[in-house]
N, C-alpha and C. Protein backbone atom coordinates (compact mmCIF):
# COMPACT_ATOMS: atom_id res chain seq x y z
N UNK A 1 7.24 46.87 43.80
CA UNK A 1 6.89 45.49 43.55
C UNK A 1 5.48 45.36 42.99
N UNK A 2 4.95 44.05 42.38
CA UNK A 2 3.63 43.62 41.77
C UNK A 2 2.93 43.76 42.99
N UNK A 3 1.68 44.54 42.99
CA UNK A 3 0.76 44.18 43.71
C UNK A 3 -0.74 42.62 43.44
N UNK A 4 0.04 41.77 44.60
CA UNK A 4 -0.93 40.40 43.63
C UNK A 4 -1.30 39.96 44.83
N UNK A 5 -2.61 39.40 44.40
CA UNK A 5 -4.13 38.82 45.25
C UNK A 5 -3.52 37.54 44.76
N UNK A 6 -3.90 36.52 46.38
CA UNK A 6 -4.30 35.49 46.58
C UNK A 6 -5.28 34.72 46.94
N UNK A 7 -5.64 34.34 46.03
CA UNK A 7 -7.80 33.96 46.40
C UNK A 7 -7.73 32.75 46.68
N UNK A 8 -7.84 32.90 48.01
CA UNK A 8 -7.74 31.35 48.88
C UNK A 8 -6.87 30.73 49.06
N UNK A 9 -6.17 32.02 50.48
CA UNK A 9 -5.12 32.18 50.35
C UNK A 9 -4.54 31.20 51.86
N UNK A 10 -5.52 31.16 52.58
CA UNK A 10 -5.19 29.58 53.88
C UNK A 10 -4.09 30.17 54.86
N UNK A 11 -2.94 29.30 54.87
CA UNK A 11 -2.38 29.85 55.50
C UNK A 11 -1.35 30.67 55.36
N UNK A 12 -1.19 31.02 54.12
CA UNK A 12 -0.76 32.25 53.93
C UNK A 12 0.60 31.49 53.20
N UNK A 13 1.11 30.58 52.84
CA UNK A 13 2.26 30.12 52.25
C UNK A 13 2.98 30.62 51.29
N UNK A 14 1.84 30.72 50.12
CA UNK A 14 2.20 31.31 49.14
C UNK A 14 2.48 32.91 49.19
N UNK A 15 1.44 33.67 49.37
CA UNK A 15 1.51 34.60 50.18
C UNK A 15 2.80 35.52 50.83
N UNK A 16 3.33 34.62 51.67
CA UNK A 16 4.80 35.07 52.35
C UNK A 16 5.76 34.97 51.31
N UNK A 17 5.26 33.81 50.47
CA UNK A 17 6.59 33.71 49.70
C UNK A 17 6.64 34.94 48.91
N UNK A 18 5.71 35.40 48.28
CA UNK A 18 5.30 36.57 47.03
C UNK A 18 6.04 37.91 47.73
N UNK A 19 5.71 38.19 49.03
CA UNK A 19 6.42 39.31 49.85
C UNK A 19 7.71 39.26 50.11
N UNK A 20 7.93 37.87 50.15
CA UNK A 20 9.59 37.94 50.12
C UNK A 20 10.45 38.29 48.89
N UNK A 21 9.67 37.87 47.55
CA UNK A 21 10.59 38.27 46.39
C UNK A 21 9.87 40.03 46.16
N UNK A 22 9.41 40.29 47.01
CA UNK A 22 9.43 41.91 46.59
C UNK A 22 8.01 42.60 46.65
N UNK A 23 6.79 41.58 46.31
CA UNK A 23 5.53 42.05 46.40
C UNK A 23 4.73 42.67 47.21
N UNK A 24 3.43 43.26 47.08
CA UNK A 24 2.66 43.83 47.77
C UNK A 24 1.49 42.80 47.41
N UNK A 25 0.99 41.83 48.64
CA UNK A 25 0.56 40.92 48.57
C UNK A 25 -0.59 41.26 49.25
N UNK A 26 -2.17 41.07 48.91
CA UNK A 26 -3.39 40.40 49.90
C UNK A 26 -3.76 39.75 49.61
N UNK A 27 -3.88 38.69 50.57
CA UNK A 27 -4.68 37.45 50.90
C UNK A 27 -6.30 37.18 51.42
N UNK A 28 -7.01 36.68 50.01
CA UNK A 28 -8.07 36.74 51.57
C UNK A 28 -8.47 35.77 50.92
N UNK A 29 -9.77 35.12 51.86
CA UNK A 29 -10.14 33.83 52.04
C UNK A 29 -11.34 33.79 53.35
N UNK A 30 -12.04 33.00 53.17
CA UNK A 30 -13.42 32.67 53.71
C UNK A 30 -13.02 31.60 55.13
N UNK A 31 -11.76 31.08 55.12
CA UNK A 31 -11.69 30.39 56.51
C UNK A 31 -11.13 31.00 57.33
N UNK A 32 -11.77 31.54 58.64
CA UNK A 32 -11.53 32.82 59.17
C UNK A 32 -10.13 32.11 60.14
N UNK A 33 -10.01 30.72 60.32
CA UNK A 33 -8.66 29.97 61.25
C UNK A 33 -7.83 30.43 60.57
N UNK A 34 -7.75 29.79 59.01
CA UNK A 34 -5.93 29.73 58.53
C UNK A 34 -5.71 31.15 58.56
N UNK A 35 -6.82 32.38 58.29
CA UNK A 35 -6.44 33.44 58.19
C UNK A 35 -5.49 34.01 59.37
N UNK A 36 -6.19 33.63 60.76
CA UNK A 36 -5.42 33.55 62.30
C UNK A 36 -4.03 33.19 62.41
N UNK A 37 -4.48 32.05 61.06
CA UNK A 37 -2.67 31.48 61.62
C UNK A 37 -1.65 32.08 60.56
N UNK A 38 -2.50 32.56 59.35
CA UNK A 38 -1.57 32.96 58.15
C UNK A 38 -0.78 34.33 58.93
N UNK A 39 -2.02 34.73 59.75
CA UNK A 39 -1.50 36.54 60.80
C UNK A 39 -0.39 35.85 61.99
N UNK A 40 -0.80 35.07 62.33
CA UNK A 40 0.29 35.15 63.37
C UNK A 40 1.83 34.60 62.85
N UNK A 41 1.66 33.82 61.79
CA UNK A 41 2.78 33.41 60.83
C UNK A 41 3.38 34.67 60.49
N UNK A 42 3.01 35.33 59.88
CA UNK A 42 3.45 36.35 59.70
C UNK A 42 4.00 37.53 60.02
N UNK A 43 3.42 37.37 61.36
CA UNK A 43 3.96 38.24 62.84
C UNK A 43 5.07 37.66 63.39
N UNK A 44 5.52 36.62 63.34
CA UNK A 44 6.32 35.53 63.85
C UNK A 44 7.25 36.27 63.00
N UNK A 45 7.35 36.06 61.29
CA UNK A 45 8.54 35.95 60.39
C UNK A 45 9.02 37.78 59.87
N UNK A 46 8.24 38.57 60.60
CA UNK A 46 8.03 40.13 59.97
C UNK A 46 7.78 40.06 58.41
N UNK A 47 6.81 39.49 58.26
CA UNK A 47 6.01 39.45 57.45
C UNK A 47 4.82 40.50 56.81
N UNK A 48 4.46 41.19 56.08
CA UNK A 48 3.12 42.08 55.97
C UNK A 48 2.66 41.42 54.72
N UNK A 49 1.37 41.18 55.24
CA UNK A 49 0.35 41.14 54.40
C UNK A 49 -0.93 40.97 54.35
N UNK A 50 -1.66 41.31 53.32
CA UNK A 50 -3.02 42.34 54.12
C UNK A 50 -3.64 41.27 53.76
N UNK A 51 -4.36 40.24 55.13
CA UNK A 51 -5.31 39.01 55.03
C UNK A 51 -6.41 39.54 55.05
N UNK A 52 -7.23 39.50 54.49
CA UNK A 52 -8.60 39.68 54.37
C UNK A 52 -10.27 38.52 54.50
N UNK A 53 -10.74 38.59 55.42
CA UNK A 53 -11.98 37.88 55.76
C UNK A 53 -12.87 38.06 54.84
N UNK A 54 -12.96 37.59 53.43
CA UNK A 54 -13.75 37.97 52.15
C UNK A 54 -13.85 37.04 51.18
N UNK A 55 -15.41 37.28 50.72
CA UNK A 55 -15.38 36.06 49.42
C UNK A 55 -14.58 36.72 48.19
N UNK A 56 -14.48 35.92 47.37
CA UNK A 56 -14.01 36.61 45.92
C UNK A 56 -14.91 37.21 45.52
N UNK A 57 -16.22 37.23 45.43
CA UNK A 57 -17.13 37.58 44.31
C UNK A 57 -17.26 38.85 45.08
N UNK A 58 -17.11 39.13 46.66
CA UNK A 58 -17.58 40.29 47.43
C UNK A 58 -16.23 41.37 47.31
N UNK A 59 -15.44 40.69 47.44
CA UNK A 59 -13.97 41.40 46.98
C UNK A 59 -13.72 42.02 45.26
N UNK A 60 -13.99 40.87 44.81
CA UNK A 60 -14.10 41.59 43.06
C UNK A 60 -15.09 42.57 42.94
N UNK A 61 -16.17 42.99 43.44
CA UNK A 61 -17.40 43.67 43.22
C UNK A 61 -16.67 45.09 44.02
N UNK A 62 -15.58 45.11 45.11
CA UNK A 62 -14.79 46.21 45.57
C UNK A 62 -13.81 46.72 45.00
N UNK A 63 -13.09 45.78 44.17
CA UNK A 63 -12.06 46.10 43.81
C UNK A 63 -11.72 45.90 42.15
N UNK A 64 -11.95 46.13 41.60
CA UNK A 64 -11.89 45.58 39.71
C UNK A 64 -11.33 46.01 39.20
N UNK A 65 -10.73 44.82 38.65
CA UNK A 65 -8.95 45.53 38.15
C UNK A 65 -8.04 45.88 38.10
N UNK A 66 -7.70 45.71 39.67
CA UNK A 66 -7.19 46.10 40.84
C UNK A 66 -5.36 45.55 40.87
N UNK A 67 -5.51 44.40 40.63
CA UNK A 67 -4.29 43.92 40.97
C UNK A 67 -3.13 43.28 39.46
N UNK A 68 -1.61 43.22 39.47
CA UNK A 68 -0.87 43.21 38.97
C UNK A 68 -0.95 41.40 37.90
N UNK A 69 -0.85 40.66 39.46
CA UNK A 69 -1.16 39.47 39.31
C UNK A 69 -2.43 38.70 40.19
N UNK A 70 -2.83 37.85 39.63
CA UNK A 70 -4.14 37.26 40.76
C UNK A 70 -3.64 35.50 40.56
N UNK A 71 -3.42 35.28 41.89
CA UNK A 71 -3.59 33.29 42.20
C UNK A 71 -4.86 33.29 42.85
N UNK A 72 -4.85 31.87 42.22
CA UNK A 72 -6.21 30.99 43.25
C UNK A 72 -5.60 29.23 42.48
N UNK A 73 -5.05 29.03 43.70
CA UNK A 73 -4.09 27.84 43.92
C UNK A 73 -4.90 27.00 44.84
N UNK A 74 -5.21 25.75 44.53
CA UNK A 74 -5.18 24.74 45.07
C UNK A 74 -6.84 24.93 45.94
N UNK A 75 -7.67 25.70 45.48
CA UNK A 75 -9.15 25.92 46.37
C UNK A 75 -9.96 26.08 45.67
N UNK A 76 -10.16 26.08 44.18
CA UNK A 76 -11.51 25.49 43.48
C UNK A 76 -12.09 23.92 43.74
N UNK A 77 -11.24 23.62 44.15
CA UNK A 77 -11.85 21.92 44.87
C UNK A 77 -12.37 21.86 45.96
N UNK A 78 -12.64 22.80 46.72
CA UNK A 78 -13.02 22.95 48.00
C UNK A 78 -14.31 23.86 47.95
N UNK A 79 -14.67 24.79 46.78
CA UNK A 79 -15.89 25.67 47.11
C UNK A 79 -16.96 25.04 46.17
N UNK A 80 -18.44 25.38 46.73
CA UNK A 80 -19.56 24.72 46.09
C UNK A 80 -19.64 25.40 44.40
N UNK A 81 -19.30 26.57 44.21
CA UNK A 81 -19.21 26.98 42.59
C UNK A 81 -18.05 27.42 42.60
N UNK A 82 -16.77 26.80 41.67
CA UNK A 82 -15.73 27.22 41.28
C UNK A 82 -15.90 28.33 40.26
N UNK A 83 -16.98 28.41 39.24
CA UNK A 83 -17.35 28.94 38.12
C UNK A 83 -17.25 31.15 38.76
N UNK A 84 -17.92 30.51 39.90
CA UNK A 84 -18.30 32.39 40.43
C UNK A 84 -17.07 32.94 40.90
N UNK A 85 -16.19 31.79 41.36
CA UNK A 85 -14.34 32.11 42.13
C UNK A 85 -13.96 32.15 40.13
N UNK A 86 -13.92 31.27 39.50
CA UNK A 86 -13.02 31.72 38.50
C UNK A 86 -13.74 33.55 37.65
N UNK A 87 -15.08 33.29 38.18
CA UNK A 87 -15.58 35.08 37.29
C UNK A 87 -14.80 35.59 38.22
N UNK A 88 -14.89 35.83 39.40
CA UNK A 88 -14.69 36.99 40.13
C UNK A 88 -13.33 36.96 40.04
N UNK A 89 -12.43 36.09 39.99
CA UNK A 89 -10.38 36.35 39.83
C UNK A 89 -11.29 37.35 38.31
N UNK A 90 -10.89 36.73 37.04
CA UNK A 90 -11.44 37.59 36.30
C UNK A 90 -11.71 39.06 36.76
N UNK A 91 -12.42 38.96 37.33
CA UNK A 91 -12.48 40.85 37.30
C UNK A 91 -11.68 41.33 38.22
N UNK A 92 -11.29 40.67 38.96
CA UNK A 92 -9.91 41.29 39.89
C UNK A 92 -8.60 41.71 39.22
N UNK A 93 -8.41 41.31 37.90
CA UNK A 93 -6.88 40.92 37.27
C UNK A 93 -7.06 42.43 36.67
N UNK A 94 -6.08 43.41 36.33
CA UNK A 94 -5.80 44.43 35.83
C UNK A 94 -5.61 43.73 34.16
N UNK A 95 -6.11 44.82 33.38
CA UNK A 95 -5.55 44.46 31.98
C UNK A 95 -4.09 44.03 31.38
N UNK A 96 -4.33 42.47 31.12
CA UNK A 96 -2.95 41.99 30.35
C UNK A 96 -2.53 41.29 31.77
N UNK A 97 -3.07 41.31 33.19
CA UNK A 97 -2.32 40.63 34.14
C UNK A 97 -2.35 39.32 33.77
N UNK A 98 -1.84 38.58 34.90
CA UNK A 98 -1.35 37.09 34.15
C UNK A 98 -2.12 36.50 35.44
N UNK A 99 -3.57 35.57 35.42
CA UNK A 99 -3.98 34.95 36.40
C UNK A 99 -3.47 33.35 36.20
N UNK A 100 -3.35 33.29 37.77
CA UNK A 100 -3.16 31.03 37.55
C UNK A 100 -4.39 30.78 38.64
N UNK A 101 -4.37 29.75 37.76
CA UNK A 101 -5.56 28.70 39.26
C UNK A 101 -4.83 27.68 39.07
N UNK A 102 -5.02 26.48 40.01
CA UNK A 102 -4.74 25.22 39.86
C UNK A 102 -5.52 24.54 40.93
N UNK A 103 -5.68 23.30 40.32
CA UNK A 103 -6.32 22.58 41.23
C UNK A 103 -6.14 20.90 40.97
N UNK A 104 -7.07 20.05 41.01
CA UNK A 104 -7.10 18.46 40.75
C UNK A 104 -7.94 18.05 40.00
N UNK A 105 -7.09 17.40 38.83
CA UNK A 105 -7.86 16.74 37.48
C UNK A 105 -8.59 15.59 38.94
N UNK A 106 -10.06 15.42 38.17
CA UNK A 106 -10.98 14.49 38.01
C UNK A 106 -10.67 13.12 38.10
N UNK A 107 -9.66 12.09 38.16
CA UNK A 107 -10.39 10.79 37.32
C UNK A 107 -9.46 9.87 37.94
N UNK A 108 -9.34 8.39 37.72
CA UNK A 108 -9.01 7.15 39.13
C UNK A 108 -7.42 7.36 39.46
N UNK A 109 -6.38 8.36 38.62
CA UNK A 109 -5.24 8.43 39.41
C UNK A 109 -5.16 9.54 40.25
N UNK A 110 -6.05 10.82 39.98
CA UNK A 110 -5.94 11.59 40.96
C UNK A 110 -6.33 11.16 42.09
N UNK A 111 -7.76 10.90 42.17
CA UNK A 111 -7.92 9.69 43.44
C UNK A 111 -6.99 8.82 44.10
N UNK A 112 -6.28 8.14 43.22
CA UNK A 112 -5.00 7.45 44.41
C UNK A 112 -4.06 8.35 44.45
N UNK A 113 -4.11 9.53 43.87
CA UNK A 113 -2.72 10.20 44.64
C UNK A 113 -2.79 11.34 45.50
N UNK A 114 -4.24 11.65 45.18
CA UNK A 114 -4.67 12.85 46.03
C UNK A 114 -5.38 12.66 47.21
N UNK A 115 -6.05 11.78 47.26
CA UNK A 115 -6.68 11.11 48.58
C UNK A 115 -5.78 9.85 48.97
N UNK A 116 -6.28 8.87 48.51
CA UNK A 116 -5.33 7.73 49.14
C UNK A 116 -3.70 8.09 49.52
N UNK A 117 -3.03 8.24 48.60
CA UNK A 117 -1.77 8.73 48.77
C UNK A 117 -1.68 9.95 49.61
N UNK A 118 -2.18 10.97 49.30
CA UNK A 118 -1.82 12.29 50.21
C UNK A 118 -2.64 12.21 51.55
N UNK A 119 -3.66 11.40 51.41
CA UNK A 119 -4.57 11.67 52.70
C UNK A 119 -4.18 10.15 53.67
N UNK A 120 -3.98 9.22 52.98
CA UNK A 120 -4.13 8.00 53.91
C UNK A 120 -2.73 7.39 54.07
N UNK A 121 -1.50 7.25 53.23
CA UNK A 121 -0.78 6.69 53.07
C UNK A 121 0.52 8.03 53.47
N UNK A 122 0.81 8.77 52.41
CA UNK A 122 1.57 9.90 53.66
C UNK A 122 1.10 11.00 54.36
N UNK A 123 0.08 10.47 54.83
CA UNK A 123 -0.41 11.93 55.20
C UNK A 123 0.36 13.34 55.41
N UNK A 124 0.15 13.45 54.41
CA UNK A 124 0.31 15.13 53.39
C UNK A 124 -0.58 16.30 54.24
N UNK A 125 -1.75 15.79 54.14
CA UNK A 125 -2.35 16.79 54.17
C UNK A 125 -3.94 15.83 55.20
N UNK A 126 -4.84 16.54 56.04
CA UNK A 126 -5.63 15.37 56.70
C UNK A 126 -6.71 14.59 56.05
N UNK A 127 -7.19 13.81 56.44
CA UNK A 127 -8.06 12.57 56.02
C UNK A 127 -9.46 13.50 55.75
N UNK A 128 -10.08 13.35 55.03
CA UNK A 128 -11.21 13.88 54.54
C UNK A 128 -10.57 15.63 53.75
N UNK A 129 -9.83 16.04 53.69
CA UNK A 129 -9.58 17.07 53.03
C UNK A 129 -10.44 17.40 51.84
N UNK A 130 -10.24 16.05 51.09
CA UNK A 130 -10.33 16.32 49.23
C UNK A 130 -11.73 15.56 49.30
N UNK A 131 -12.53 15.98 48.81
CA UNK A 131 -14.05 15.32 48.17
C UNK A 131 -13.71 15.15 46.45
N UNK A 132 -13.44 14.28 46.34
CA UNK A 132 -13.36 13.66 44.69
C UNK A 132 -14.27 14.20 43.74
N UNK A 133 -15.46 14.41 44.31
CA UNK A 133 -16.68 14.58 43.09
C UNK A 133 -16.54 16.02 43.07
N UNK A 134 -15.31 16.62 43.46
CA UNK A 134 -15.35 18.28 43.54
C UNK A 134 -13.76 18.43 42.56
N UNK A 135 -13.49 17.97 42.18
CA UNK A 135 -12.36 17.73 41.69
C UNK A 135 -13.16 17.84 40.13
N UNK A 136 -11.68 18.92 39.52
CA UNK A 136 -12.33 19.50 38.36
C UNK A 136 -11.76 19.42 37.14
N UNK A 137 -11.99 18.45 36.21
CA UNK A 137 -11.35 18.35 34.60
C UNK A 137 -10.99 19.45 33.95
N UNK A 138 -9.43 19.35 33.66
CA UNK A 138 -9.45 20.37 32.38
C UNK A 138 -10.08 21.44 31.95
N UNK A 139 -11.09 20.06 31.14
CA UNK A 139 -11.94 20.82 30.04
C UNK A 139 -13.07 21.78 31.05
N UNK A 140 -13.47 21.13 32.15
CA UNK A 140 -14.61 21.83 32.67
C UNK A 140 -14.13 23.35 33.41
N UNK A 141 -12.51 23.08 33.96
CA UNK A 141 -12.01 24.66 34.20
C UNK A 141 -11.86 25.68 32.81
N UNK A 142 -11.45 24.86 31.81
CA UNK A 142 -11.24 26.15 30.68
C UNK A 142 -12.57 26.31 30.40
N UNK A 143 -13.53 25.59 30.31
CA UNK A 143 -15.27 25.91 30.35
C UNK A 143 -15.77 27.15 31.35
N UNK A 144 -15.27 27.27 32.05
CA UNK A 144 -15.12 27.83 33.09
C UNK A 144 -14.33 29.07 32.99
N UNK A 145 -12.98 29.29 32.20
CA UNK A 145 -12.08 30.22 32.28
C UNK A 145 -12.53 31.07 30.69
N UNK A 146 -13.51 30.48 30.18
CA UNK A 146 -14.19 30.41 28.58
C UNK A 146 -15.02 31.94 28.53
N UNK A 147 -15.71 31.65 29.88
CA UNK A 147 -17.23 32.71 30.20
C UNK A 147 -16.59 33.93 30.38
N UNK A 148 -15.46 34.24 31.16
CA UNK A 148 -14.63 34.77 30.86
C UNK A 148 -14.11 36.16 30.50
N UNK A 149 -13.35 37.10 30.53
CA UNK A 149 -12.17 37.92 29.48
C UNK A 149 -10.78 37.01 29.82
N UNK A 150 -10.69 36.15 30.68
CA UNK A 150 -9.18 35.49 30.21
C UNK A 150 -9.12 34.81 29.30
N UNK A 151 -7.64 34.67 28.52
CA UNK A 151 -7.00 34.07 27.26
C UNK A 151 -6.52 33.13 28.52
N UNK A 152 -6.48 31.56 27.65
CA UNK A 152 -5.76 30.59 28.65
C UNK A 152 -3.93 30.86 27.71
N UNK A 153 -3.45 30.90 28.43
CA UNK A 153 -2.21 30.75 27.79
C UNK A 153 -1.48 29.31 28.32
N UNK A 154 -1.48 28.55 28.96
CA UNK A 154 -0.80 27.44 28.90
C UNK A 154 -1.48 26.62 30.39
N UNK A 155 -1.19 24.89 30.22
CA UNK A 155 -1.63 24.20 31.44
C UNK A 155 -0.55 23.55 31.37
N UNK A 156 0.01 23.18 32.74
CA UNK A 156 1.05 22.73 33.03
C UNK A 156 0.87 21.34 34.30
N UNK A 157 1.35 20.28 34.44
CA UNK A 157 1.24 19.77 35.34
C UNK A 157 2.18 19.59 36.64
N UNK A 158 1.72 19.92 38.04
CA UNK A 158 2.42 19.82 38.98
C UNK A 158 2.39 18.78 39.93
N UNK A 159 3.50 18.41 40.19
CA UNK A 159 3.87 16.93 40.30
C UNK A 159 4.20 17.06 41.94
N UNK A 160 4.36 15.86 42.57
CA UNK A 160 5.12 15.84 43.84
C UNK A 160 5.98 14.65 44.22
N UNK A 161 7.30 14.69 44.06
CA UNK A 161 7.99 12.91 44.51
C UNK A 161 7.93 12.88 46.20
N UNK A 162 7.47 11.75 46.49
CA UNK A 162 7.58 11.82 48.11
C UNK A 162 9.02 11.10 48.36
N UNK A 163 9.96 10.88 47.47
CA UNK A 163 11.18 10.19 47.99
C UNK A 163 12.38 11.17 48.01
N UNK A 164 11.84 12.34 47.40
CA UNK A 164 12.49 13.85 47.43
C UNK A 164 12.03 14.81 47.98
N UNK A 165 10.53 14.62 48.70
CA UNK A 165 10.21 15.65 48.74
C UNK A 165 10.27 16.85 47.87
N UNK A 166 10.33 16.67 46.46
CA UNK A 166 10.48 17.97 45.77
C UNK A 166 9.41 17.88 45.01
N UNK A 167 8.69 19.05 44.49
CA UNK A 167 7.62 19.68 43.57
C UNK A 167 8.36 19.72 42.52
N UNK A 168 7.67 19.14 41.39
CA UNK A 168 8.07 20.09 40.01
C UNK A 168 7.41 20.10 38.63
N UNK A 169 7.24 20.82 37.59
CA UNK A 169 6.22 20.94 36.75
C UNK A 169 6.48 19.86 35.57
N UNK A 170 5.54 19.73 35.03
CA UNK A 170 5.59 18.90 33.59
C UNK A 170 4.60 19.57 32.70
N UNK A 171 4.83 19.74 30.62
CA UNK A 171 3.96 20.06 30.06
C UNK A 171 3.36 18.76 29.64
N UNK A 172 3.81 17.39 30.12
CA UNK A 172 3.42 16.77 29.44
C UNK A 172 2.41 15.58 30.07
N UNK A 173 2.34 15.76 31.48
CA UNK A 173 1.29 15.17 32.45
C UNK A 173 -0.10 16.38 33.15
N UNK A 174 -0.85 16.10 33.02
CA UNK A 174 -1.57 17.13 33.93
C UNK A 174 -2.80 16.17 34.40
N UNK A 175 -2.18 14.82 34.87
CA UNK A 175 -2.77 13.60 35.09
C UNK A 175 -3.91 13.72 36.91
N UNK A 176 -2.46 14.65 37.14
CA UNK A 176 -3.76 14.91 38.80
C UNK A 176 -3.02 16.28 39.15
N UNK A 177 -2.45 16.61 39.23
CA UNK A 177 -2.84 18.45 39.62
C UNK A 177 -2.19 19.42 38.89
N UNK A 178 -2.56 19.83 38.23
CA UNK A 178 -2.30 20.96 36.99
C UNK A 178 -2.70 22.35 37.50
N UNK A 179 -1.91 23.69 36.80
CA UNK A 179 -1.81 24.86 36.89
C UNK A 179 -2.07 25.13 35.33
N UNK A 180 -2.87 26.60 35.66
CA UNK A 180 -3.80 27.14 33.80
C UNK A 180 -3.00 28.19 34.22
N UNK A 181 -2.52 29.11 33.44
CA UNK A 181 -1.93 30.37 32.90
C UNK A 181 -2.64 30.71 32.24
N UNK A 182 -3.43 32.01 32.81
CA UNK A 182 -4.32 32.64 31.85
C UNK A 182 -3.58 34.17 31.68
N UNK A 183 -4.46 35.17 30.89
CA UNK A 183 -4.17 36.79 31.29
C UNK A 183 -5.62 37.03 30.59
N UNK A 184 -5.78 37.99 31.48
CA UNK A 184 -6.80 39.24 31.30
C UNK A 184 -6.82 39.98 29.95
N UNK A 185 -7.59 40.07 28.52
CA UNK A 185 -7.16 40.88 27.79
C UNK A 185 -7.82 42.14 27.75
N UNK A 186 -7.33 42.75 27.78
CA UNK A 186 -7.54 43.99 27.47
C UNK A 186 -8.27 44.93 26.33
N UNK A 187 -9.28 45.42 26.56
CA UNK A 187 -10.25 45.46 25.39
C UNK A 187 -10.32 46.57 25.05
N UNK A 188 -9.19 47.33 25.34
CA UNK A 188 -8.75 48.73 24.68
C UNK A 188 -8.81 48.37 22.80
């Protein structure tokens, strides 16, 4: 199977899922709880996967180049420099791997759907989660994905209906939370 890093990786969701279709998965991440609970989740479901208590930039500086695929889903909105999490995926990704980030466009509908809506109205997820002014445009992640060796290869928007409960993508909204498809090129 792909060996693929999850950078900020919580409670391990994604994570389990990647091991179930076949992968060799580590997780690591700076909140030493979800890591607790991503381990005992995982102990619960016979699960393996190697959680790690580590920043990205301290992890990329160990490991470079290391992995098949690299995520960092849904936690550039949460750290004080996204710029040093998007270098360091960068040097984690093996040549030609395929990195994603995603996170939350910037501007007054993400706000009602990411706070008001997810935080106050169904609570999704808890009240104070999302700080708005950390919430990151587009343009300022591919600014970001620019400095770089990734090629962006596509942005996609990911959606959520609360009357289905179902997730699903669009190329043609990326109005409040979007996914970048990048890869690593290879400078052979």
């Amino acid at each position: 199977g792909l060996n693929i890093l999850d950078v900020g990786c919580g409670g391990g969701i994604l994570a389990e899922a990647l091991v179930k279709h076949g992968a060799k998965v580590t997780g690591i991440d700076l909140a030493e709880d979800s890591l607790t609970v991503a381990r005992l989740h995982g102990l619960e479901n016979g699960i393996k996967v190697d959680y790690q208590l580590i920043s990205a930039e301290d992890f990329a500086a160990a490991h470079p180049q290391k992995f098949d695929v690299v995520t960092c889903l849904e936690m550039l909105e949460h750290v004080p420099d996204p710029s040093a999490i998007v270098a360091a995926v960068a040097q984690l990704a093996k040549p030609d791997a395929p990195v994603f980030f995603s996170t939350l466009n910037r501007n007054p509908k993400a706000y009602l759907m990411a706070i008001i809506g997810a935080e106050y109205v169904l609570n999704l997820v808890p009240k104070g989660t999302h700080d708005f002014s950390k919430f990151i445009k587009p343009s300022e992640l591919m600014r970001m994905i620019d400095k770089t060796d990734l090629t962006i290869l596509s942005t996609t928007g990911l959606h959520f209906n609360p009357l289905t409960n179902d997730y699903y993508l669009s190329n043609k909204n990326i109005d409040v939370n979007y996914i970048v498809q990048c890869r690593l090129q290879d400078k052979k």
